[in-house]
N, C-alpha and C. Protein backbone atom coordinates (compact mmCIF):
# COMPACT_ATOMS: atom_id res chain seq x y z
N UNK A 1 42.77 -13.18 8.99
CA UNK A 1 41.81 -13.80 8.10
C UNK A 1 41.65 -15.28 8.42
N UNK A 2 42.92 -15.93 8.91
CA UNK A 2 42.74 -17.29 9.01
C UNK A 2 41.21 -17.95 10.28
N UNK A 3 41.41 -16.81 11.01
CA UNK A 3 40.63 -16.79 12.49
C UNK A 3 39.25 -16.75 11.71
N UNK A 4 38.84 -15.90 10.98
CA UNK A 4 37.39 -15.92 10.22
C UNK A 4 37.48 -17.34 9.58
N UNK A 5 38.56 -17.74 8.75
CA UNK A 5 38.10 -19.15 7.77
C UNK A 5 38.15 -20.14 8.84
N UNK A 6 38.69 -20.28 9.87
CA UNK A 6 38.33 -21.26 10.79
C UNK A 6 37.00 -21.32 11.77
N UNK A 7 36.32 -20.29 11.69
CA UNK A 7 35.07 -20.13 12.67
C UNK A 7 34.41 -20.59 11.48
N UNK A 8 34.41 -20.34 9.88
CA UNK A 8 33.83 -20.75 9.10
C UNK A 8 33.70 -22.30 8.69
N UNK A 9 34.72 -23.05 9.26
CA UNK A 9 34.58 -24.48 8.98
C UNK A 9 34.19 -25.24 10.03
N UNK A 10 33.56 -24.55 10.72
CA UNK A 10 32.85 -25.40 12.27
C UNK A 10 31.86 -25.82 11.75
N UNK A 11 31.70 -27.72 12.53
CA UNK A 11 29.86 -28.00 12.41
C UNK A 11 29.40 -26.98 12.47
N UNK A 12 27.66 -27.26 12.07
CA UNK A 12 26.58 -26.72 12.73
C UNK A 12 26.15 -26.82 14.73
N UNK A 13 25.81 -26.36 15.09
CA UNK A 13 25.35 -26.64 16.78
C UNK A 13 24.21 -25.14 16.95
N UNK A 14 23.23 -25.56 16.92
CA UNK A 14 22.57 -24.80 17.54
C UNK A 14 22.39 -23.99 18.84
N UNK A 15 22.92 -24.74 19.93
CA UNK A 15 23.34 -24.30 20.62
C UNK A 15 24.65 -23.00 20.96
N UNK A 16 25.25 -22.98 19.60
CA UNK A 16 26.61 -22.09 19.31
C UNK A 16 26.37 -21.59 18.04
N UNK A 17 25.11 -20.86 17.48
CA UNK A 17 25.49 -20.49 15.99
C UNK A 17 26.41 -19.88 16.07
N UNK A 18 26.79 -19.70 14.13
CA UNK A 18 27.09 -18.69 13.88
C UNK A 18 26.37 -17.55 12.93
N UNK A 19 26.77 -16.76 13.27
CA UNK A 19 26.04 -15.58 12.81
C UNK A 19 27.16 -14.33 12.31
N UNK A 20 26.62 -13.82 10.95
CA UNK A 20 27.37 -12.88 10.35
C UNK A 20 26.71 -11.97 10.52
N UNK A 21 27.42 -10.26 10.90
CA UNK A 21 26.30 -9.12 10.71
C UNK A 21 26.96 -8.47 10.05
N UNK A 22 26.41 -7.55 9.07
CA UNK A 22 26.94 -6.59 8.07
C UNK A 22 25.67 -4.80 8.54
N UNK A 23 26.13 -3.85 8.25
CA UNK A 23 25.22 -3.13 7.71
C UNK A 23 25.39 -1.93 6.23
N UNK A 24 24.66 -1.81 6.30
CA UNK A 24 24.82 -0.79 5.15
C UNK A 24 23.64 0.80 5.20
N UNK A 25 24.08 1.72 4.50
CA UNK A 25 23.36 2.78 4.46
C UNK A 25 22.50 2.69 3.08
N UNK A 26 21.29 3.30 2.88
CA UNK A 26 20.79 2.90 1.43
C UNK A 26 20.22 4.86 1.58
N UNK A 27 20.66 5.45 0.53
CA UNK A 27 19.78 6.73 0.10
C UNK A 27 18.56 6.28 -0.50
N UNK A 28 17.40 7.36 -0.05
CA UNK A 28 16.50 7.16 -0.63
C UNK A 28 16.03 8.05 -1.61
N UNK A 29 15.88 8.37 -2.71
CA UNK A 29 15.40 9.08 -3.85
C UNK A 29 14.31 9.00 -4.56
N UNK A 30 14.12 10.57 -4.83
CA UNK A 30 12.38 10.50 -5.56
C UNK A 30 12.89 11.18 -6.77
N UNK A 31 11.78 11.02 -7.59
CA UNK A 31 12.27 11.33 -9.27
C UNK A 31 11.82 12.72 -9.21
N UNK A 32 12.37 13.85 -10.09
CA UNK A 32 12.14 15.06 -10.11
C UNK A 32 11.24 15.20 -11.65
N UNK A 33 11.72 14.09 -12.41
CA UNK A 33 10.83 14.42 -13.91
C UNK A 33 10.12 13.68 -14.29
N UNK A 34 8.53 13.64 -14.48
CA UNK A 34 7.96 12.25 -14.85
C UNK A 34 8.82 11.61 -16.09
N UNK A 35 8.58 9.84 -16.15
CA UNK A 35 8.84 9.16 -17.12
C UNK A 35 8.51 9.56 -18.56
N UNK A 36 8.87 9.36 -19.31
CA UNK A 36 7.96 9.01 -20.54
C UNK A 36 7.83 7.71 -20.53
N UNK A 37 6.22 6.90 -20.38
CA UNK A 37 5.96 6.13 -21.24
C UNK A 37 6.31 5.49 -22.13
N UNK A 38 6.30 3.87 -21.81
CA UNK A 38 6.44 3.04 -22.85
C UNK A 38 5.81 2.56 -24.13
N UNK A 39 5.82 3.38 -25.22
CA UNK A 39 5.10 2.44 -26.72
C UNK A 39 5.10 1.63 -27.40
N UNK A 40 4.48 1.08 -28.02
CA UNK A 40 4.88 -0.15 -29.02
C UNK A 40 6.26 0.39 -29.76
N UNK A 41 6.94 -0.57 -29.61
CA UNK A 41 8.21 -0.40 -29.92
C UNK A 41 9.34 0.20 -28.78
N UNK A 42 9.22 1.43 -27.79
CA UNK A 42 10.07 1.37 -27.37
C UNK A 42 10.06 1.22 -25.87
N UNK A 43 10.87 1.22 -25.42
CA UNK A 43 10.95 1.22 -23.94
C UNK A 43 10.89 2.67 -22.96
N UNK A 44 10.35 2.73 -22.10
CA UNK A 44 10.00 3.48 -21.03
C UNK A 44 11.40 4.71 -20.79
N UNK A 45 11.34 5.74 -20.70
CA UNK A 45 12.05 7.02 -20.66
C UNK A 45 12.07 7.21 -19.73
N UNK A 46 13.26 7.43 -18.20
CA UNK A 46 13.42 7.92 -17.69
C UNK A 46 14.66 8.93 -17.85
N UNK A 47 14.16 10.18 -16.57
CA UNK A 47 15.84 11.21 -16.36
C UNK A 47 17.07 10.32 -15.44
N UNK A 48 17.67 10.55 -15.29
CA UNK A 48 19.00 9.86 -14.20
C UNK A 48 18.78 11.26 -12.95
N UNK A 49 18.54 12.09 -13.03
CA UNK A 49 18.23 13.39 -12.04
C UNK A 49 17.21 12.84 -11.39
N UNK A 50 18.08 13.34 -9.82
CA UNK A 50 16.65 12.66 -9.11
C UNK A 50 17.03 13.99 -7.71
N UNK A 51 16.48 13.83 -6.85
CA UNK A 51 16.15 14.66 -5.59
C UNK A 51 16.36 13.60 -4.49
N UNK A 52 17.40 13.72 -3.56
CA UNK A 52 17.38 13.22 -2.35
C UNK A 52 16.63 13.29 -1.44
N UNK A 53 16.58 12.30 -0.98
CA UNK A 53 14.94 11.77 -0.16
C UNK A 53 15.42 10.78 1.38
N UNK A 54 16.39 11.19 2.34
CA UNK A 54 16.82 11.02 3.05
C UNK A 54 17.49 9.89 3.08
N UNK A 55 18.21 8.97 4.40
CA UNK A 55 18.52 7.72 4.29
C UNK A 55 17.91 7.28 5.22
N UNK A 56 18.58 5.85 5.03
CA UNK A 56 18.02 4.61 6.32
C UNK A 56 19.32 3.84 6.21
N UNK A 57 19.17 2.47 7.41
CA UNK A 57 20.65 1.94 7.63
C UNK A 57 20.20 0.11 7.77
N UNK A 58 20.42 -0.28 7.23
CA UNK A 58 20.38 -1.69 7.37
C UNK A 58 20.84 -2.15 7.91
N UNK A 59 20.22 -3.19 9.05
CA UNK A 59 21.43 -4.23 9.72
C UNK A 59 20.79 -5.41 9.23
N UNK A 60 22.40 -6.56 8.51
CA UNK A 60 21.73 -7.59 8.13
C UNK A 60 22.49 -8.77 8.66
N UNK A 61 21.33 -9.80 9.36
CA UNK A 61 21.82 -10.82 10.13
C UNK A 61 21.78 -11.87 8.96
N UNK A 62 23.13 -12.92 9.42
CA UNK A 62 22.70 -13.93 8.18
C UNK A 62 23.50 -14.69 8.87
N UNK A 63 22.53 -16.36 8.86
CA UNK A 63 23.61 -17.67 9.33
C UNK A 63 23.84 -18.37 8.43
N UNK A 64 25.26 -18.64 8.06
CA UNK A 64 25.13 -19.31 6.84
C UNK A 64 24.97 -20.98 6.75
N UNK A 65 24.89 -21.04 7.73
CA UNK A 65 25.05 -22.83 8.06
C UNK A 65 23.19 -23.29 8.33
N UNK A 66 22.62 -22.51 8.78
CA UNK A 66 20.83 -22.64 8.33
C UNK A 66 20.43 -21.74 7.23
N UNK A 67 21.27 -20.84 6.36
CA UNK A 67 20.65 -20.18 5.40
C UNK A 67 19.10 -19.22 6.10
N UNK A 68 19.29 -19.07 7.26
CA UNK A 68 18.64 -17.59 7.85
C UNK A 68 19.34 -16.13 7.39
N UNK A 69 17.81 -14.91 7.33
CA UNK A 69 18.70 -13.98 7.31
C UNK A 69 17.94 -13.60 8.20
N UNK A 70 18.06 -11.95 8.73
CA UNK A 70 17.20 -11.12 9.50
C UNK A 70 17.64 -9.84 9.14
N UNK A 71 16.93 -8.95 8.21
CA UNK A 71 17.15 -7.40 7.92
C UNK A 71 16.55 -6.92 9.12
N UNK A 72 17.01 -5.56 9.79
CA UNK A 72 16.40 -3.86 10.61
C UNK A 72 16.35 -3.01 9.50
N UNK A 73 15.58 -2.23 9.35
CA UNK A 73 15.94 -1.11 8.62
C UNK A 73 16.01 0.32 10.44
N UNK A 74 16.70 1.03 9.84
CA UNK A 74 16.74 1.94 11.40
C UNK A 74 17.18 3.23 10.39
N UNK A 75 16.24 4.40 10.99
CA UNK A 75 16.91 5.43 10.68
C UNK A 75 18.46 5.97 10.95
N UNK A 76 18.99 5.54 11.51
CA UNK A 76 20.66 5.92 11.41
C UNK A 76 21.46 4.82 11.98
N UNK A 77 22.36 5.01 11.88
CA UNK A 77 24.03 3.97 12.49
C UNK A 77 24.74 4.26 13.69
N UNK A 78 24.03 4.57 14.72
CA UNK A 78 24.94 4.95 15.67
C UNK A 78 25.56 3.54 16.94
N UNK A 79 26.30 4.14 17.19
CA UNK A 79 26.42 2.65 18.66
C UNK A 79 25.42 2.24 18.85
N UNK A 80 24.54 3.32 19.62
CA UNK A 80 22.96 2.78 20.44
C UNK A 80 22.50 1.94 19.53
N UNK A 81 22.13 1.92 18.29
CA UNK A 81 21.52 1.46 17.32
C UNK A 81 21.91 -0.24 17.00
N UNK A 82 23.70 0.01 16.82
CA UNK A 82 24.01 -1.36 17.19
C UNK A 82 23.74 -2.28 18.29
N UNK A 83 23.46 -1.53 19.47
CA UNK A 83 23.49 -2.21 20.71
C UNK A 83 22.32 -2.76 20.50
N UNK A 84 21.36 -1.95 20.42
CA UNK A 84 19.99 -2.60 20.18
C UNK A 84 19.49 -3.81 19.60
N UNK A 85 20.59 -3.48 18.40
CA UNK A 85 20.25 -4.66 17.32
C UNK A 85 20.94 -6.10 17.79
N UNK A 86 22.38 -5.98 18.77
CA UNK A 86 23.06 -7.36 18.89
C UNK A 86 21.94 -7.83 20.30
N UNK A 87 21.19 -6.87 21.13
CA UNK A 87 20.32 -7.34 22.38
C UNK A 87 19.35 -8.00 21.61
N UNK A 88 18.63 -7.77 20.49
CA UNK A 88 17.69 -8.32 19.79
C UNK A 88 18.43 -9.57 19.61
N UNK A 89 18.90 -9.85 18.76
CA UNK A 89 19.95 -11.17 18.33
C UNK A 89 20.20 -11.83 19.52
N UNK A 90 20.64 -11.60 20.36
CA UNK A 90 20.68 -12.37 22.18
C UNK A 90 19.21 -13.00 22.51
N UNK A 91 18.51 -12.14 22.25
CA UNK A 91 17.46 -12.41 23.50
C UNK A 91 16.25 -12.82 22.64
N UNK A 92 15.88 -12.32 21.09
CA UNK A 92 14.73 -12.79 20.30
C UNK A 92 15.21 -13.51 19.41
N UNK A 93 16.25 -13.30 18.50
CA UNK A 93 16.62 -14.76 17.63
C UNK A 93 16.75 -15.57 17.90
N UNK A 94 18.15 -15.97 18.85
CA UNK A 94 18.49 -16.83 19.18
C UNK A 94 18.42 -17.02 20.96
N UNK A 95 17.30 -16.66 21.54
CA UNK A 95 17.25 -17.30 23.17
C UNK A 95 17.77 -17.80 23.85
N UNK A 96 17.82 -19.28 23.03
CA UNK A 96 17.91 -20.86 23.30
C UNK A 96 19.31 -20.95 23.29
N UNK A 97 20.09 -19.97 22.77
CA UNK A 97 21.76 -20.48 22.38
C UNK A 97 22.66 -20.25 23.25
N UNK A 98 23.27 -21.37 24.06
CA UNK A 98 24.62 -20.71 25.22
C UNK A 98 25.77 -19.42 24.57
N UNK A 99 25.95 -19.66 23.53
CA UNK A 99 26.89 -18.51 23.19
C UNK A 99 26.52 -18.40 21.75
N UNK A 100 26.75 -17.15 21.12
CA UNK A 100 26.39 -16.89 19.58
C UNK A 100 27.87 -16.61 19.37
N UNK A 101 28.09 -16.99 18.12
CA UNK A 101 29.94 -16.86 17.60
C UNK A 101 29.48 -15.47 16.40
N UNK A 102 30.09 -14.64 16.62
CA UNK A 102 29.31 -13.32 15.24
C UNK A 102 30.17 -12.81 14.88
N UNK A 103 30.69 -12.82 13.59
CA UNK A 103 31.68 -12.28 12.50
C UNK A 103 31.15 -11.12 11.77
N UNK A 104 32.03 -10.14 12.09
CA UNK A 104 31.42 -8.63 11.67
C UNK A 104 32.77 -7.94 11.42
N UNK A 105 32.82 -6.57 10.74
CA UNK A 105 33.89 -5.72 10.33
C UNK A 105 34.33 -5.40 12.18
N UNK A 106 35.51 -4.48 11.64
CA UNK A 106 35.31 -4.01 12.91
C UNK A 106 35.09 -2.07 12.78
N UNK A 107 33.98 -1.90 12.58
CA UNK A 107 33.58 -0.80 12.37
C UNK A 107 33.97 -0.52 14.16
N UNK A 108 34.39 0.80 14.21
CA UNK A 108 34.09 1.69 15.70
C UNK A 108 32.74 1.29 16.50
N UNK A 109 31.44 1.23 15.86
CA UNK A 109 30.27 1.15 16.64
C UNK A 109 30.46 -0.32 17.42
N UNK A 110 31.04 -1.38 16.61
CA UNK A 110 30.98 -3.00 16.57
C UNK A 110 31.99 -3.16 17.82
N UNK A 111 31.78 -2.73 18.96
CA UNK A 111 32.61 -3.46 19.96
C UNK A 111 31.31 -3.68 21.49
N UNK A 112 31.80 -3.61 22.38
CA UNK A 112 31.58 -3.91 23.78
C UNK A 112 31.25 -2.90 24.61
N UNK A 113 32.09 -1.38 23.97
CA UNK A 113 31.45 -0.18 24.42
C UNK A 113 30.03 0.17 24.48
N UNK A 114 29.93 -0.34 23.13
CA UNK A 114 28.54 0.39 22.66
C UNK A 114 27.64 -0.40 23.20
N UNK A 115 27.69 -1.17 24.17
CA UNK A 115 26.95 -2.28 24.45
C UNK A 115 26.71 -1.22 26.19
N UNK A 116 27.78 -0.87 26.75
CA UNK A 116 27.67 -0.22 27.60
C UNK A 116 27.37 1.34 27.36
N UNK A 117 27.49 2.00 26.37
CA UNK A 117 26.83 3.28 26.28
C UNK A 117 25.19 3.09 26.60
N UNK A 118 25.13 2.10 25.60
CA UNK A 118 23.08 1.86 25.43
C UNK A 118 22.75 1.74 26.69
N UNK A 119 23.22 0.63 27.54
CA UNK A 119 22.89 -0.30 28.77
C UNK A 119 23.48 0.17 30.44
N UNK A 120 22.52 -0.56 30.97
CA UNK A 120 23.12 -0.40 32.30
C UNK A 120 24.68 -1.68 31.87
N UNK A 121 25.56 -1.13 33.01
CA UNK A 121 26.64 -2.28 33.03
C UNK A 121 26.39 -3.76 33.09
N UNK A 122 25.38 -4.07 34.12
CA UNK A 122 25.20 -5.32 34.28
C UNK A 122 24.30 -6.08 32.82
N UNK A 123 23.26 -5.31 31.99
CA UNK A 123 22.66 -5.60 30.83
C UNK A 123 23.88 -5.74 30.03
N UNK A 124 24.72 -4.30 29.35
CA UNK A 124 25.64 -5.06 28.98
C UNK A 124 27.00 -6.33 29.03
N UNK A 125 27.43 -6.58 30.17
CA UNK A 125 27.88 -7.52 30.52
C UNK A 125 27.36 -8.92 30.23
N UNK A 126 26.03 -9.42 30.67
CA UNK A 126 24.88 -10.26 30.03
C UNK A 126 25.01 -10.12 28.79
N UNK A 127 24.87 -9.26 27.92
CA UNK A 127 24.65 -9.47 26.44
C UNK A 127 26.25 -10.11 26.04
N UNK A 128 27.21 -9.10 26.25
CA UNK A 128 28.68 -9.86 25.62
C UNK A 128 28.94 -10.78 26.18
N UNK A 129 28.44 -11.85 27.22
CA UNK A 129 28.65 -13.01 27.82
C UNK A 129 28.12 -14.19 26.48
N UNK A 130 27.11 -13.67 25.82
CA UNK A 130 26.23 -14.63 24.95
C UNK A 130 27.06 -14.49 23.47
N UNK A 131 28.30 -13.71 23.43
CA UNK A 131 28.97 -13.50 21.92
C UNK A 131 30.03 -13.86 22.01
N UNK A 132 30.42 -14.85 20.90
CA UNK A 132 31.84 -15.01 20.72
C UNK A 132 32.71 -13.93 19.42
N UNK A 133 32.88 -12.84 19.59
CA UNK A 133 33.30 -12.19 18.71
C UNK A 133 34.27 -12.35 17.76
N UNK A 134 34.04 -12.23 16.61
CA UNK A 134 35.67 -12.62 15.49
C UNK A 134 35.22 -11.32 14.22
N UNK A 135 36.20 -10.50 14.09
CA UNK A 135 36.30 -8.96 13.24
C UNK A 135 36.91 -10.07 12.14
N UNK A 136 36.30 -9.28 10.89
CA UNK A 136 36.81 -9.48 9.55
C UNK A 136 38.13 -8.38 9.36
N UNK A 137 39.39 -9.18 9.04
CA UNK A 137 40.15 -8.28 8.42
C UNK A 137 40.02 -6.78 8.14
């Protein structure tokens, strides 16, 4: 933990952000019973029963030292998916930056592999050259 609170008390440098990534899964649900209507006097009636309506997966970029974020929504979580998303972050967020410092869990997908499943070797190699990696506890 100490290794995260110390990447956390660095200046700013643009040249070296930092960057946090998180993701998450969100279900999506549709209602199975119309509402009742709201009347004078009371408030709007819904059921808690609902019908599953597939998912989606969020990846969310956030710097906290410029107060940027950057949501993906992606139909699923796989490596490839990650890979995609940290080549985006390399090459369209941040271009301009000699190295990006990025604090993330260490989920299975979140390493260097998955950088080489997606990629030829030499693409991935290039991309983890531009990351300074640090796993949250």
């Amino acid at each position: 933990m100490e290794d995260v609170l110390d990447v956390y008390k660095r200046t700013y440098d643009e040249t070296h952000p930092l960057v946090c990534m998180d993701e998450s899964s969100k279900q999506h649900i549709k209602e199975t019973r119309q509402p009742i209507p709201a009347k004078p006097g009371t408030v709007e009636k819904y059921d808690t029963e609902y019908e599953r309506n597939g998912v989606s997966n969020l990846f969310m970029f956030f710097e906290p030292l410029e107060g940027k974020r950057h949501v993906v929504a992606t139909d699923q979580r796989t490596a490839v998916d990650w890979a995609h998303q940290i080549r985006n972050l390399v090459d369209v967020e941040y271009p301009r930056a000699e190295r990006i410092t990025l604090v993330m869990d260490n989920l299975n997908t979140h390493t260097g592999a998955s950088l080489y499943k997606a990629f030829a070797p030499e693409e991935a190699r290039r991309i983890l050259d531009k990351l300074e990696i640090h796993y949250t506890p």
